[in-house]
PDB file of N, CA and C in Angstrom:
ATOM      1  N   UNK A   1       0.837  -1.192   0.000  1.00  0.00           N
ATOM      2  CA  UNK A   1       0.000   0.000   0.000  1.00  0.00           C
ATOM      3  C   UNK A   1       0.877   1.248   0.000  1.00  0.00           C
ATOM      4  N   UNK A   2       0.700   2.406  -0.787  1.00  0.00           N
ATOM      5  CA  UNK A   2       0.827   3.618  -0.767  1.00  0.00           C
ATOM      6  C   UNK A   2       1.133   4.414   0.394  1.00  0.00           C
ATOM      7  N   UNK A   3       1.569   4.716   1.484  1.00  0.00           N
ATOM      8  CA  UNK A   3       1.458   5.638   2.109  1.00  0.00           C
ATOM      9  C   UNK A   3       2.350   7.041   2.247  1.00  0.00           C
ATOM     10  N   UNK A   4       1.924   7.993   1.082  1.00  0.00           N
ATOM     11  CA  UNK A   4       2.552   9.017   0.924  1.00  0.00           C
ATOM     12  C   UNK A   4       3.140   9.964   2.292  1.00  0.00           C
ATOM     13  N   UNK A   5       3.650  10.712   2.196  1.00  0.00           N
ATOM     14  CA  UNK A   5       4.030  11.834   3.153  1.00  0.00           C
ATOM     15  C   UNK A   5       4.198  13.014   2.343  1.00  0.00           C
ATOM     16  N   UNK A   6       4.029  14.093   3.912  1.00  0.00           N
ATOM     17  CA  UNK A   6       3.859  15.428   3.006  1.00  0.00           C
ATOM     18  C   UNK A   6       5.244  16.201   2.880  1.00  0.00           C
ATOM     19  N   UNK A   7       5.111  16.782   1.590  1.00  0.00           N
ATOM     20  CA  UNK A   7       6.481  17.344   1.363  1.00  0.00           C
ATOM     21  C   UNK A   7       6.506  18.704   2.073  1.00  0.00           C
ATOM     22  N   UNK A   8       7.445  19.592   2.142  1.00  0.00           N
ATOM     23  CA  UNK A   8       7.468  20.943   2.569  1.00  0.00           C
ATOM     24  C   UNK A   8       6.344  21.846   2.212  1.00  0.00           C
ATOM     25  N   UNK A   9       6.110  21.601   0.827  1.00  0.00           N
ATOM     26  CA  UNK A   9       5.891  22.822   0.467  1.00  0.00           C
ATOM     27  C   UNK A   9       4.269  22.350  -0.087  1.00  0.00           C
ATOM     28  N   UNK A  10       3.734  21.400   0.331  1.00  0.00           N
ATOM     29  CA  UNK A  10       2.472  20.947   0.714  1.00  0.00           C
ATOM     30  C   UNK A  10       2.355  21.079   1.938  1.00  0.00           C
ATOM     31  N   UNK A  11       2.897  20.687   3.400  1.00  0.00           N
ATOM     32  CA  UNK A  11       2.791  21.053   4.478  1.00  0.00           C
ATOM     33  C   UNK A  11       2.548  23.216   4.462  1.00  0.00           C
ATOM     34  N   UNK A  12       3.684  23.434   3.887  1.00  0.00           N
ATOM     35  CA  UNK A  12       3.632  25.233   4.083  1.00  0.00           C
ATOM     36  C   UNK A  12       1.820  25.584   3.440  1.00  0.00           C
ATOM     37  N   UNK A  13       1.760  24.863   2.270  1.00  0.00           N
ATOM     38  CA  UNK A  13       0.454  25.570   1.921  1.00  0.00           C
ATOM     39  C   UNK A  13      -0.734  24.992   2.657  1.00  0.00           C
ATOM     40  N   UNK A  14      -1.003  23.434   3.323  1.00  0.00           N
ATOM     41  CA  UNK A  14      -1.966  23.449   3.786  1.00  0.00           C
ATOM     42  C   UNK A  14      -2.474  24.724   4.596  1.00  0.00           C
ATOM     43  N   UNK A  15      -0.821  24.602   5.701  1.00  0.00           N
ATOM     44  CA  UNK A  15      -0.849  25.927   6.916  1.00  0.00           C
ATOM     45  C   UNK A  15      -1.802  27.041   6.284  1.00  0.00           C
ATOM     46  N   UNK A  16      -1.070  27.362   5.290  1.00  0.00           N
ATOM     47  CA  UNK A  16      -1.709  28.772   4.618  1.00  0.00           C
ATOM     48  C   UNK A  16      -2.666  28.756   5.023  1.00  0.00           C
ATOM     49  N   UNK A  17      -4.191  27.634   3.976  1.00  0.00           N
ATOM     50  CA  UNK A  17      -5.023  27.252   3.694  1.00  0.00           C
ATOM     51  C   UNK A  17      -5.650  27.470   5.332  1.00  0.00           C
ATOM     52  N   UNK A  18      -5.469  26.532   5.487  1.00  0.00           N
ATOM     53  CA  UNK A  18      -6.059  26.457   7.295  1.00  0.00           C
ATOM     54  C   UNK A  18      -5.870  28.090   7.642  1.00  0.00           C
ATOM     55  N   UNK A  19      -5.036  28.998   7.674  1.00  0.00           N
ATOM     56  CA  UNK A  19      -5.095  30.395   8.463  1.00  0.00           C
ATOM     57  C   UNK A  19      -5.658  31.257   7.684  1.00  0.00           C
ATOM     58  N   UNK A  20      -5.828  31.074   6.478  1.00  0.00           N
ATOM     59  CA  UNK A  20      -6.995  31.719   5.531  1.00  0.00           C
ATOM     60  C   UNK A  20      -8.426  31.547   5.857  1.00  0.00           C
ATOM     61  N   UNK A  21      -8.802  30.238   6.010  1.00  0.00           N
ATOM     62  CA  UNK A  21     -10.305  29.491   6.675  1.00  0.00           C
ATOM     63  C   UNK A  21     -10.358  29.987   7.811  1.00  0.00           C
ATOM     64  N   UNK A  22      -9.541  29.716   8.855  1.00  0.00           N
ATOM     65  CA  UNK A  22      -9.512  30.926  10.090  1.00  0.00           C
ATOM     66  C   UNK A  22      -9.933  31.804  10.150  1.00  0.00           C
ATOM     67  N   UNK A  23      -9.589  32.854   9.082  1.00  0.00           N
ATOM     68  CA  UNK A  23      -9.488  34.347   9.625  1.00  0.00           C
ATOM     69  C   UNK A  23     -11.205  34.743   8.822  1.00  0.00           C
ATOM     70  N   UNK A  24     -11.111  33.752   7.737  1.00  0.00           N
ATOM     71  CA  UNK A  24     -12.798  34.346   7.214  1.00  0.00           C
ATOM     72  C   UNK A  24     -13.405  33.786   8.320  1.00  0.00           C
ATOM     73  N   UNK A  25     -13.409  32.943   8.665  1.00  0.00           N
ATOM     74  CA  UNK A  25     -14.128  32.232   9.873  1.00  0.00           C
ATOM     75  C   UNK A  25     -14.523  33.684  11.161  1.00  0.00           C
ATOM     76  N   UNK A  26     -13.429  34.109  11.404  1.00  0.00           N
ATOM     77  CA  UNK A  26     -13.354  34.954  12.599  1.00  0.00           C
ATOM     78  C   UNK A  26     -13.851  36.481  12.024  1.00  0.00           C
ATOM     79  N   UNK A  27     -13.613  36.892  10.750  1.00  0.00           N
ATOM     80  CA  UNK A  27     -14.170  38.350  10.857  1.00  0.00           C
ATOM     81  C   UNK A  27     -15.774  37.904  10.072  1.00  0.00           C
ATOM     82  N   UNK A  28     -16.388  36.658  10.039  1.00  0.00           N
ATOM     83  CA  UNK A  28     -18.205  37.114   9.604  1.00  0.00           C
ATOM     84  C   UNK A  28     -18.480  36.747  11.175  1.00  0.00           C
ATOM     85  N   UNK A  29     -20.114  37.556  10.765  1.00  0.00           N
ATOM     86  CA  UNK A  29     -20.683  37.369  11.874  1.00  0.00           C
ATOM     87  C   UNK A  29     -21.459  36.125  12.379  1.00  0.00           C
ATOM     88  N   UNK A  30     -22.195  36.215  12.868  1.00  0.00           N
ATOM     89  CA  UNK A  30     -22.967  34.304  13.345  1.00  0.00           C
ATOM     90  C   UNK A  30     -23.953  34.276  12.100  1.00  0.00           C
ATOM     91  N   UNK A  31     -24.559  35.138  11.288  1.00  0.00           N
ATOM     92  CA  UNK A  31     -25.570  34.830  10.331  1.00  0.00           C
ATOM     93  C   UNK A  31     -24.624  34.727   9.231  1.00  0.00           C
ATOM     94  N   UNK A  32     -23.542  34.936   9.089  1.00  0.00           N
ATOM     95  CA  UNK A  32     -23.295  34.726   7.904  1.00  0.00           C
ATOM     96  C   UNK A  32     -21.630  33.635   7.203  1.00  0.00           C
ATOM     97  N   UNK A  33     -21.300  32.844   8.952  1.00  0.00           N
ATOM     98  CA  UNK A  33     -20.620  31.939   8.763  1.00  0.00           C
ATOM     99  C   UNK A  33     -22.007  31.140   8.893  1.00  0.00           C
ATOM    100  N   UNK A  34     -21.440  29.575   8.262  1.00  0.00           N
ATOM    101  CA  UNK A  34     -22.218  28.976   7.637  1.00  0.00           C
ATOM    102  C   UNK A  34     -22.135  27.367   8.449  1.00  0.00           C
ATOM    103  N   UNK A  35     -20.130  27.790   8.787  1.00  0.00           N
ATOM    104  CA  UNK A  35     -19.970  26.226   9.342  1.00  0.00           C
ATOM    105  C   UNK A  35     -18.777  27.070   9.925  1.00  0.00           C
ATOM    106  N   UNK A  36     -18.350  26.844  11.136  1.00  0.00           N
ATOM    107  CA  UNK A  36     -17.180  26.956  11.900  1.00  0.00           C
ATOM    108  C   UNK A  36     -16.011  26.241  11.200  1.00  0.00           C
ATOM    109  N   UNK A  37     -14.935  26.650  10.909  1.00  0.00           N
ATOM    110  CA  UNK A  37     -13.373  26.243  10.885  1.00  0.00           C
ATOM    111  C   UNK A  37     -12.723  25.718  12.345  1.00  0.00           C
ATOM    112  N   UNK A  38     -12.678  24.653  12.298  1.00  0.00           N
ATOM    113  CA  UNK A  38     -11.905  23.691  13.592  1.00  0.00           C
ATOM    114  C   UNK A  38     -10.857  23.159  12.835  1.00  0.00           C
ATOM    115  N   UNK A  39      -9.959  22.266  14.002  1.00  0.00           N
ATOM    116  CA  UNK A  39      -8.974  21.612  13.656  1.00  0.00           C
ATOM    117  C   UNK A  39      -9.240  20.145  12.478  1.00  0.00           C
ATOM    118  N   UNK A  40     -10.739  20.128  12.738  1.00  0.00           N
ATOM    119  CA  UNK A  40     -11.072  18.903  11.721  1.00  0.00           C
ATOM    120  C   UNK A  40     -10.699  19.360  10.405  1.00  0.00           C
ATOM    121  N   UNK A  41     -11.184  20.275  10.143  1.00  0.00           N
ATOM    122  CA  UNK A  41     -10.763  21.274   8.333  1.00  0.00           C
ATOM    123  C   UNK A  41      -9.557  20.744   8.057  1.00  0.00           C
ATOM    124  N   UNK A  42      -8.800  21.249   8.981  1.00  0.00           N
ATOM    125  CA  UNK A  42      -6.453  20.865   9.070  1.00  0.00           C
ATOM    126  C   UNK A  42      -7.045  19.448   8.608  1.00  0.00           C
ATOM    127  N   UNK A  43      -7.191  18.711   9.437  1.00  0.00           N
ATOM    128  CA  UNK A  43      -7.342  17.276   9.088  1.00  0.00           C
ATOM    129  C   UNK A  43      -8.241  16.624   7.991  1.00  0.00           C
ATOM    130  N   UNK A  44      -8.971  17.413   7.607  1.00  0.00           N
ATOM    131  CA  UNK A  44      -9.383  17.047   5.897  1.00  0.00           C
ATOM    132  C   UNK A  44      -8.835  17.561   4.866  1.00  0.00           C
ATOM    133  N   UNK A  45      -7.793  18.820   5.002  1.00  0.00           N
ATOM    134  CA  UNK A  45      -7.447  19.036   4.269  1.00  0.00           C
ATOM    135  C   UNK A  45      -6.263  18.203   4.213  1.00  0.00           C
ATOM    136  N   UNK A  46      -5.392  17.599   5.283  1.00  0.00           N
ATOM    137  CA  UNK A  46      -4.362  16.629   4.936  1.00  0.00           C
ATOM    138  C   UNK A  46      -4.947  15.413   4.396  1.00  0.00           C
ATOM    139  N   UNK A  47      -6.054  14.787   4.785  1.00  0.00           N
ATOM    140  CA  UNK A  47      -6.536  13.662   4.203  1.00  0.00           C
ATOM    141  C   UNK A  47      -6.728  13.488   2.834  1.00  0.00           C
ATOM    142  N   UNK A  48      -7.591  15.136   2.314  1.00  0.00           N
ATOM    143  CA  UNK A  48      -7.689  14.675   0.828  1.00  0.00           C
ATOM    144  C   UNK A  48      -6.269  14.657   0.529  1.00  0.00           C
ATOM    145  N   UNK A  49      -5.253  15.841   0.561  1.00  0.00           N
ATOM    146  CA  UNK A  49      -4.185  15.845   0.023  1.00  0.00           C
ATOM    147  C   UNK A  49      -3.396  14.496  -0.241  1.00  0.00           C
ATOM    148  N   UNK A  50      -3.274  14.270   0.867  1.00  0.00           N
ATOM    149  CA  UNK A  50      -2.439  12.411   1.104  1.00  0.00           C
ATOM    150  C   UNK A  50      -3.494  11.642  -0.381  1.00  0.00           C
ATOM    151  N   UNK A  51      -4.912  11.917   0.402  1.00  0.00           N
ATOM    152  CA  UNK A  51      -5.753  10.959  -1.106  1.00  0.00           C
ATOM    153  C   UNK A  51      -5.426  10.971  -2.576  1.00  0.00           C
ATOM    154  N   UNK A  52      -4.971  12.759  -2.875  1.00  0.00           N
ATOM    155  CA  UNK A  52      -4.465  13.097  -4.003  1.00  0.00           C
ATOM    156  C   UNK A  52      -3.410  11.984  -4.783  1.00  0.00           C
ATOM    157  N   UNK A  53      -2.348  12.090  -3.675  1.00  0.00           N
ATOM    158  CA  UNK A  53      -1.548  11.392  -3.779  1.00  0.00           C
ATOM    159  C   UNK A  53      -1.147  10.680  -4.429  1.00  0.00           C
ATOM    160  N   UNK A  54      -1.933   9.324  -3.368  1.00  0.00           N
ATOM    161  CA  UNK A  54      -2.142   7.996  -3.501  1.00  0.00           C
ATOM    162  C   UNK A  54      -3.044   7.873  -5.108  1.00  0.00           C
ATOM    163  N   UNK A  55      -4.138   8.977  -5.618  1.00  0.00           N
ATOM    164  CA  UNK A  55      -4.306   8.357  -6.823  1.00  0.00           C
ATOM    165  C   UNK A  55      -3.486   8.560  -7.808  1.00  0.00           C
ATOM    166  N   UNK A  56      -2.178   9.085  -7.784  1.00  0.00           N
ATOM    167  CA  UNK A  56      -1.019   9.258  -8.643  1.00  0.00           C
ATOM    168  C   UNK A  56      -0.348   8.023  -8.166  1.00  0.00           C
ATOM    169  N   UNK A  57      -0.304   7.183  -7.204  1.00  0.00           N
ATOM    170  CA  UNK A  57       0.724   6.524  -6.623  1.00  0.00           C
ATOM    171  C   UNK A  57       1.686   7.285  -6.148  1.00  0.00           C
ATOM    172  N   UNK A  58       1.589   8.154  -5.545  1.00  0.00           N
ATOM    173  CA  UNK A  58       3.382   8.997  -5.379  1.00  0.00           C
ATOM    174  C   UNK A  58       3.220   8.382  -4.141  1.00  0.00           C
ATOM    175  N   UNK A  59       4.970   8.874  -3.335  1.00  0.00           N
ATOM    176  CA  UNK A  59       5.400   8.583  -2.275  1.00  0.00           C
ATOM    177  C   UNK A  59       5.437   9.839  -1.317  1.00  0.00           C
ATOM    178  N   UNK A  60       5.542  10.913  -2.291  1.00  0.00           N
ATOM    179  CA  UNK A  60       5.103  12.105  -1.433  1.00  0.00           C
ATOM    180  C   UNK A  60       4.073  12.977  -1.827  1.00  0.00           C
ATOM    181  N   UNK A  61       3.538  13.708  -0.935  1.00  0.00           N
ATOM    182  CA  UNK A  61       2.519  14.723  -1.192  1.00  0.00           C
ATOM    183  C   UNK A  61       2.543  16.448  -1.715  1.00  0.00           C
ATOM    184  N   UNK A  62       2.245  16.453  -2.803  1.00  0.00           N
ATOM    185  CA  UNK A  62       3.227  17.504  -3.390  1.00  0.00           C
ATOM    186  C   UNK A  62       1.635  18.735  -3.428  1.00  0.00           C
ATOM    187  N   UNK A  63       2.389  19.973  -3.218  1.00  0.00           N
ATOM    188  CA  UNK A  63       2.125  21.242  -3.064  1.00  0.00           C
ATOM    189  C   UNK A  63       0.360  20.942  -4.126  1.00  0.00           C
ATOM    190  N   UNK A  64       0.819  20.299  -5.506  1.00  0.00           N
ATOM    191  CA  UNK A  64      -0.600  20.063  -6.676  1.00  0.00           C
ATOM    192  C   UNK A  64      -1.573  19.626  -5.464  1.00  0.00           C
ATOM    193  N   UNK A  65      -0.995  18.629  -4.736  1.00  0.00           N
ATOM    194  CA  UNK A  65      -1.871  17.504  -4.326  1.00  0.00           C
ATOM    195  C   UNK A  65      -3.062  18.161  -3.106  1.00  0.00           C
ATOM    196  N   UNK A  66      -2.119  19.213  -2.384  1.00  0.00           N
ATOM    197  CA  UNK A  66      -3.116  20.082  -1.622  1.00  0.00           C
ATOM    198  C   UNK A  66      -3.493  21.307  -2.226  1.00  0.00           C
ATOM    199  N   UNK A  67      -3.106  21.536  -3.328  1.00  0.00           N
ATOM    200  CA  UNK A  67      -4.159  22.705  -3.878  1.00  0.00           C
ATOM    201  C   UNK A  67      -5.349  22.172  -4.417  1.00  0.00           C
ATOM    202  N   UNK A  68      -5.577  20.887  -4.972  1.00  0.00           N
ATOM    203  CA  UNK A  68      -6.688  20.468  -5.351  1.00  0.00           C
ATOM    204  C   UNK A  68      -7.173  19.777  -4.380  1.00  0.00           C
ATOM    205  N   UNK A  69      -6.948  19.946  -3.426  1.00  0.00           N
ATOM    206  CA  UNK A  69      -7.640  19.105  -1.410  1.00  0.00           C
ATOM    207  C   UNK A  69      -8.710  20.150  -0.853  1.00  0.00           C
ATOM    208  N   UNK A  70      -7.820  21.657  -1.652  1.00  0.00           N
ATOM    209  CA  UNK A  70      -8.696  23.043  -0.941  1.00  0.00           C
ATOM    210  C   UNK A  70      -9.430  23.603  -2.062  1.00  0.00           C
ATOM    211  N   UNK A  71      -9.589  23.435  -3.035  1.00  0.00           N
ATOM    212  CA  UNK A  71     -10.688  23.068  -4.255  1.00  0.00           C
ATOM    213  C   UNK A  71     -11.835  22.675  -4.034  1.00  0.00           C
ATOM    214  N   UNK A  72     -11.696  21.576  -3.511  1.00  0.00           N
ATOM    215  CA  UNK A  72     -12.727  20.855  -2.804  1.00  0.00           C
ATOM    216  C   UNK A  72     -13.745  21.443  -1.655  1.00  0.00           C
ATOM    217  N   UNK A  73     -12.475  22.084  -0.677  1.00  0.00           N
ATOM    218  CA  UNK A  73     -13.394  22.576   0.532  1.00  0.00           C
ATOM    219  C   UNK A  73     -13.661  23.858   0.253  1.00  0.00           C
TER     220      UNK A  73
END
């Protein structure tokens, strides 16, 4: 089985990703966030990424693999 790991510069952009979702998260108000940003988000966004991955077969998780993870969300 596949089990990729994340490279640098997929790790640097999830971060991004996650403190971007954050901060919209924190400046709407209660009517007009929709769904709270938690630590689960971080953790789906590594999941799809890793998923990316694995449907290339790679061994690592490359920067493509989490830009199309946050596509998604």
């Amino acid at each position: 089985a596949v089990k990729p790991t994340l490279s640098e510069a997929a790790s640097e952009y999830i971060s991004e990703c996650y403190s971007i979702l954050r901060s919209f998260d924190t400046s709407k108000t209660d009517r007009e966030r929709t769904m709270p940003v938690t630590a689960r988000q971080l953790e789906t966004l590594i999941r799809l990424s890793t998923a990316m991955a694995k449907a290339r077969l790679a061994k690592t998780v490359e920067k493509s693999d989490a830009e199309k993870a946050y596509q998604l969300l």
